[in-house]
PDB file of N, CA and C in Angstrom:
ATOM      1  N   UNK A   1       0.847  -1.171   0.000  1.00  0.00           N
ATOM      2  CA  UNK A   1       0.000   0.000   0.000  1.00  0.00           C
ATOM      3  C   UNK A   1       0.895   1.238   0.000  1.00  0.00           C
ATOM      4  N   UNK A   2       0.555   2.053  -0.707  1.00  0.00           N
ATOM      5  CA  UNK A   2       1.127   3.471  -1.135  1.00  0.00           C
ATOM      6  C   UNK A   2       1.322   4.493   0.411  1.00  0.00           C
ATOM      7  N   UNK A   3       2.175   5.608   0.493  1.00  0.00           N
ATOM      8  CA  UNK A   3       2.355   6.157   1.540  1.00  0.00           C
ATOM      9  C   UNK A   3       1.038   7.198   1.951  1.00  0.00           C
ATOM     10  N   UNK A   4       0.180   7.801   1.075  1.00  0.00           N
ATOM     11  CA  UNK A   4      -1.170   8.152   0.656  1.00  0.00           C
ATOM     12  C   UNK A   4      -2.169   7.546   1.227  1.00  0.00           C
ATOM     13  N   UNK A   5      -1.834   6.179   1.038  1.00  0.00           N
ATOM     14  CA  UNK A   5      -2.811   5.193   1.622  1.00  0.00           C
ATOM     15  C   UNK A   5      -2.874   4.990   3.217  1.00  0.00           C
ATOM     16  N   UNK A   6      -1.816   4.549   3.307  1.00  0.00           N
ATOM     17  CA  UNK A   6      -1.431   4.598   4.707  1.00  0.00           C
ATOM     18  C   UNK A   6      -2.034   5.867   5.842  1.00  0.00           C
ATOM     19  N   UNK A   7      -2.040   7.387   5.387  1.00  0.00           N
ATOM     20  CA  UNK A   7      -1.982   8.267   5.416  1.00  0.00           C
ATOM     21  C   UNK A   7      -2.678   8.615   5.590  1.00  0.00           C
ATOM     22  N   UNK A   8      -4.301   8.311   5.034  1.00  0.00           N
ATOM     23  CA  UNK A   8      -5.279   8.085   4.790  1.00  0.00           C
ATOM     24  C   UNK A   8      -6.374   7.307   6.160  1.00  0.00           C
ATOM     25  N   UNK A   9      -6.023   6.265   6.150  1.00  0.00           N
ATOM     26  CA  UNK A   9      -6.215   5.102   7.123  1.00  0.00           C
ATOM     27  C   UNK A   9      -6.039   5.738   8.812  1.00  0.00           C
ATOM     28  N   UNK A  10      -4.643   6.214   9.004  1.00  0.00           N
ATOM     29  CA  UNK A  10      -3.846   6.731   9.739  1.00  0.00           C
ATOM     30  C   UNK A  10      -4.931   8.036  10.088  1.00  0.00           C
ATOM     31  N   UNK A  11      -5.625   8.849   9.427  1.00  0.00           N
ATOM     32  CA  UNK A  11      -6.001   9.892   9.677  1.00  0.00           C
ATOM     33  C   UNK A  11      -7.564   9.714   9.729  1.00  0.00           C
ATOM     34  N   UNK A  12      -8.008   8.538   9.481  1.00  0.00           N
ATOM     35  CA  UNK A  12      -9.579   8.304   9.611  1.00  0.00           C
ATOM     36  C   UNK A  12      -9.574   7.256  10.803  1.00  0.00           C
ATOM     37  N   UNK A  13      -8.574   6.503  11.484  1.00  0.00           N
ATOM     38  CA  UNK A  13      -8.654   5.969  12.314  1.00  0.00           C
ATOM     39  C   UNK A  13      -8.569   6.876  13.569  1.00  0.00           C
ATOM     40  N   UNK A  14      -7.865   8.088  13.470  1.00  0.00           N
ATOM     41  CA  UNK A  14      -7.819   9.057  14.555  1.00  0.00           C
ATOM     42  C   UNK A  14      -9.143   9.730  14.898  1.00  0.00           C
ATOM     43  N   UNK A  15      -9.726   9.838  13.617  1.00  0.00           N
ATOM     44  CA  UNK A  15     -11.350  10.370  13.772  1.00  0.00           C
ATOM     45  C   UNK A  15     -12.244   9.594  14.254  1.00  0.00           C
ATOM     46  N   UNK A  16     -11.806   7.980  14.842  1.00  0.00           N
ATOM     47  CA  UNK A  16     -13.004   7.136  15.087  1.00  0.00           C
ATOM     48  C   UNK A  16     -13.523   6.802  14.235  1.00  0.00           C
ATOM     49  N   UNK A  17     -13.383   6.694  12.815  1.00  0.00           N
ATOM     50  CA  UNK A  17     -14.155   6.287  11.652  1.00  0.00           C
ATOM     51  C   UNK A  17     -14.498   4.947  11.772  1.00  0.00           C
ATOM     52  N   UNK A  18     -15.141   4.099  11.585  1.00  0.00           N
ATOM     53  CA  UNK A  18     -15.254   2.792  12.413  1.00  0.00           C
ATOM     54  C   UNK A  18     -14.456   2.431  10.934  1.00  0.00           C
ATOM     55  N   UNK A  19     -14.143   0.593  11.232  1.00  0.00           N
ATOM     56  CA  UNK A  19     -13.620   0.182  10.052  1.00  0.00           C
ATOM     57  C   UNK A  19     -14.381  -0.548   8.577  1.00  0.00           C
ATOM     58  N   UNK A  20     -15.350  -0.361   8.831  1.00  0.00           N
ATOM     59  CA  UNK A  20     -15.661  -0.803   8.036  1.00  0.00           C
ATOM     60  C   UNK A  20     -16.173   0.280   6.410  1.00  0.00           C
ATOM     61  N   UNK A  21     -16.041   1.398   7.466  1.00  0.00           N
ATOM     62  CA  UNK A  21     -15.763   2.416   6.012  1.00  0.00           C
ATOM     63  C   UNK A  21     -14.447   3.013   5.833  1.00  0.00           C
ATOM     64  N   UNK A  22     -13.571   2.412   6.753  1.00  0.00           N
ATOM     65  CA  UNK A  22     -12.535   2.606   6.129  1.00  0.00           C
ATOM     66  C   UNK A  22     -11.840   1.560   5.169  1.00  0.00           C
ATOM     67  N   UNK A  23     -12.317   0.579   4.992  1.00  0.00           N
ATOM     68  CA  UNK A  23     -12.340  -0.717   4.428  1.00  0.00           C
ATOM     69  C   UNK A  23     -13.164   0.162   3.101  1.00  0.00           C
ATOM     70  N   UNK A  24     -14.382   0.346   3.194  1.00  0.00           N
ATOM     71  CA  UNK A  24     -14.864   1.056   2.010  1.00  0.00           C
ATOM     72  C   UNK A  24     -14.497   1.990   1.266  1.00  0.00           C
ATOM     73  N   UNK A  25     -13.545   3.331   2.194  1.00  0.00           N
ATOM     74  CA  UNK A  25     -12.797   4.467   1.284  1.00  0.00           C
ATOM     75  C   UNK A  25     -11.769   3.679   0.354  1.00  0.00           C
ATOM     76  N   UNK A  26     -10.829   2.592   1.269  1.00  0.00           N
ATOM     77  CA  UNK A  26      -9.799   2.195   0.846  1.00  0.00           C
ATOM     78  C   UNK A  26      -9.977   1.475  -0.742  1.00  0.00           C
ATOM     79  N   UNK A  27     -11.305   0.736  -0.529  1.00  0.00           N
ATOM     80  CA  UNK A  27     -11.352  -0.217  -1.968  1.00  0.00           C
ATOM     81  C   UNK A  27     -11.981   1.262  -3.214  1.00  0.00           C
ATOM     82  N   UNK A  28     -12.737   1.929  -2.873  1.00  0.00           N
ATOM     83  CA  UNK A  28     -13.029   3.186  -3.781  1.00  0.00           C
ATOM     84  C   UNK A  28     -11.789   3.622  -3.892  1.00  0.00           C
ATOM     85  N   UNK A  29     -11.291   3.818  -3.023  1.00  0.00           N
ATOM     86  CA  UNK A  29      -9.452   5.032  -3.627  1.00  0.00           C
ATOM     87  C   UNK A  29      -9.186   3.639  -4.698  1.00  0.00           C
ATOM     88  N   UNK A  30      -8.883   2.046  -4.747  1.00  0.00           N
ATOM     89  CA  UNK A  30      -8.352   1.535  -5.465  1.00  0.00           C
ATOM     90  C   UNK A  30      -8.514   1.154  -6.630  1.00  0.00           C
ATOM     91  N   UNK A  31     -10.692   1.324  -6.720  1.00  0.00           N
ATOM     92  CA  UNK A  31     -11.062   1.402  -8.009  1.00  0.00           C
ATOM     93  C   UNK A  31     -11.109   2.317  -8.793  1.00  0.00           C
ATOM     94  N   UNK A  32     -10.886   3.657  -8.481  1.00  0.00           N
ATOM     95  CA  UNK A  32     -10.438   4.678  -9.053  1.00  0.00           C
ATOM     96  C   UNK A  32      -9.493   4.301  -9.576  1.00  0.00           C
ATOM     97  N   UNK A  33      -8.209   4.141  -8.917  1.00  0.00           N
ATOM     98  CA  UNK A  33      -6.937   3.742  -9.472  1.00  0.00           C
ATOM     99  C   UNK A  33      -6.823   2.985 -10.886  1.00  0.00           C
ATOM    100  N   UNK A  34      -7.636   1.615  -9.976  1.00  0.00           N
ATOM    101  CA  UNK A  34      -7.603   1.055 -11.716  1.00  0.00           C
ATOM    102  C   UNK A  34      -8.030   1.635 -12.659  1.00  0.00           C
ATOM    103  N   UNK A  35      -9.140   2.129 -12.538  1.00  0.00           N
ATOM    104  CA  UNK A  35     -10.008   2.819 -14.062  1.00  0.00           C
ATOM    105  C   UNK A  35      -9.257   3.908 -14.540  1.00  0.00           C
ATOM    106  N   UNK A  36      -8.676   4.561 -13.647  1.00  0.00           N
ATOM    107  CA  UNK A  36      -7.356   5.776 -14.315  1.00  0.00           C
ATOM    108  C   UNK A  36      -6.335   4.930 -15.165  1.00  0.00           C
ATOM    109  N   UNK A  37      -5.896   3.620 -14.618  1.00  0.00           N
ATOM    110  CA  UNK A  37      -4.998   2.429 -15.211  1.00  0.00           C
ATOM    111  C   UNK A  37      -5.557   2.491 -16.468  1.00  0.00           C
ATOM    112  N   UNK A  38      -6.818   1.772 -16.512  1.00  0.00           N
ATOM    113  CA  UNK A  38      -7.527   1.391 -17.919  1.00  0.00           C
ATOM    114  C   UNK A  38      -7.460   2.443 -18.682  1.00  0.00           C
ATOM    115  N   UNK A  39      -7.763   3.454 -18.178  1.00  0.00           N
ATOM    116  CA  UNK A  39      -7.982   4.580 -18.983  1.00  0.00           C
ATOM    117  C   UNK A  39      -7.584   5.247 -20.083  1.00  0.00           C
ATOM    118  N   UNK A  40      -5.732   5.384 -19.221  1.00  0.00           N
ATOM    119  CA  UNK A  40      -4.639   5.358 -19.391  1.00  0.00           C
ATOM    120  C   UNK A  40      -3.631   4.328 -20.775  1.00  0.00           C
ATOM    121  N   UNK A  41      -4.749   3.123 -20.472  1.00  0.00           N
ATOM    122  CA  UNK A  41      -4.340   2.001 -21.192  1.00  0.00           C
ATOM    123  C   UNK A  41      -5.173   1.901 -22.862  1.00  0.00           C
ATOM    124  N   UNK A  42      -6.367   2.667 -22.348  1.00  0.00           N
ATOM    125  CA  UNK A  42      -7.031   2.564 -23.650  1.00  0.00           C
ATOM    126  C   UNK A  42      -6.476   3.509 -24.686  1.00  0.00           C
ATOM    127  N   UNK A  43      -5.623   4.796 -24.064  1.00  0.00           N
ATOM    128  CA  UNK A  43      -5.362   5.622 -25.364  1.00  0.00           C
ATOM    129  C   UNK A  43      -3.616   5.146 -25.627  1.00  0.00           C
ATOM    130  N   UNK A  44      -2.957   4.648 -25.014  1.00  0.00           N
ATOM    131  CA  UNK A  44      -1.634   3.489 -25.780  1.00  0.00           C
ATOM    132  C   UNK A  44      -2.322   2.695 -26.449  1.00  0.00           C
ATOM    133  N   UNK A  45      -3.391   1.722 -26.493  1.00  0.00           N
ATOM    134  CA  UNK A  45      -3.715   0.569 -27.557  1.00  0.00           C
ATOM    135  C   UNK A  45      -4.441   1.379 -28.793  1.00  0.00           C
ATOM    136  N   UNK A  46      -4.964   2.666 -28.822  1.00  0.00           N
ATOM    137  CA  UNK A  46      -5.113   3.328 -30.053  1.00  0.00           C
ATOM    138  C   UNK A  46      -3.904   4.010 -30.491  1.00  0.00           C
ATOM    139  N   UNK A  47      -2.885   4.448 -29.326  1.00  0.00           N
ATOM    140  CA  UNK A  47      -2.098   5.284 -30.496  1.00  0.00           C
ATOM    141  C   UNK A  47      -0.839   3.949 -31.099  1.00  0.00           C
ATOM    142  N   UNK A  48      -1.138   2.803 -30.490  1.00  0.00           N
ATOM    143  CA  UNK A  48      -0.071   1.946 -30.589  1.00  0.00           C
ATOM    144  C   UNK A  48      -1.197   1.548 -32.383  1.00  0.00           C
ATOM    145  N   UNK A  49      -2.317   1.269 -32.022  1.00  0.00           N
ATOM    146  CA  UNK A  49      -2.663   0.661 -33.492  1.00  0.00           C
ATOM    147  C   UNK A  49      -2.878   1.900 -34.573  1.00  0.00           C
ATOM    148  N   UNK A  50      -3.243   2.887 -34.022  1.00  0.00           N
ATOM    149  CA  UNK A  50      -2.988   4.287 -35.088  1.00  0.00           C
ATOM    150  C   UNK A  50      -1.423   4.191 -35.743  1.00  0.00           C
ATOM    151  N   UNK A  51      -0.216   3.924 -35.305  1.00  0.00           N
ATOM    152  CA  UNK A  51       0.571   3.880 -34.933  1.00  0.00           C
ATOM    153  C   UNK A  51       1.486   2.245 -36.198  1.00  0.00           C
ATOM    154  N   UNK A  52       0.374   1.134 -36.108  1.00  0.00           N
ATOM    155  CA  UNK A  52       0.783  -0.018 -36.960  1.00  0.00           C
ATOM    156  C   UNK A  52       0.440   0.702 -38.355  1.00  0.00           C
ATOM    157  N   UNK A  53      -1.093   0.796 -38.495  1.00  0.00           N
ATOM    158  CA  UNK A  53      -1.736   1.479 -39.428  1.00  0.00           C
ATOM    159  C   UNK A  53      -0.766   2.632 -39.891  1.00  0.00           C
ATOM    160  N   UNK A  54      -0.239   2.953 -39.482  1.00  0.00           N
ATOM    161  CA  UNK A  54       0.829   4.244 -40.397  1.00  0.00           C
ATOM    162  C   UNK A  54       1.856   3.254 -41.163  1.00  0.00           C
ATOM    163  N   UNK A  55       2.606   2.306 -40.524  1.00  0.00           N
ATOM    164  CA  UNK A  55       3.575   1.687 -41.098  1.00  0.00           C
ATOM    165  C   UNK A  55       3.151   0.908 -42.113  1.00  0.00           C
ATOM    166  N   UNK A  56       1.806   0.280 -41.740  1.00  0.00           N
ATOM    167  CA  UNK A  56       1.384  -0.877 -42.901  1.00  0.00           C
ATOM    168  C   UNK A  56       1.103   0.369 -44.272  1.00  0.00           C
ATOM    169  N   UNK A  57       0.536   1.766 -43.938  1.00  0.00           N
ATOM    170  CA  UNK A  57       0.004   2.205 -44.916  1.00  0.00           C
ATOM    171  C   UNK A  57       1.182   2.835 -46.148  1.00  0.00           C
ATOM    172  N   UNK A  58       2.589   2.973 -45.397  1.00  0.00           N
ATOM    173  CA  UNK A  58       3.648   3.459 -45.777  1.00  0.00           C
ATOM    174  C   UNK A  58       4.768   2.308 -46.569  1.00  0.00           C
ATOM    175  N   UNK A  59       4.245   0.989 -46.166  1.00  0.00           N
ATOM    176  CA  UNK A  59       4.771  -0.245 -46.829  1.00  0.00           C
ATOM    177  C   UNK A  59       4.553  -0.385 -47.507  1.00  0.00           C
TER     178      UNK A  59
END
């Protein structure tokens, strides 16, 4: 887990946050994460095939 994370946890456990929404912030902060991942991932697999498509069209 990231120093953010930790950080996080660390500062909602001081508030009494019970755990089970801190169990809940934690998995939301991580599905964010991924979908920024994917996100991230979907515009490399277009510029990577924009990218073939130039070479095949130049061959």
């Amino acid at each position: 887990m990231d120093e953010t994370m930790m950080e996080f946890i660390d500062t909602m456990q001081e508030n009494h946050v019970t755990q089970s929404n801190i169990v809940a912030g934690v998995l939301m902060h991580m599905n964010r994460k991924a979908a920024n991942v994917r996100a991230e991932n979907v515009d490399d697999i277009n510029n990577l095939l924009a990218f073939f498509k130039e070479c095949k069209k130049n061959n």
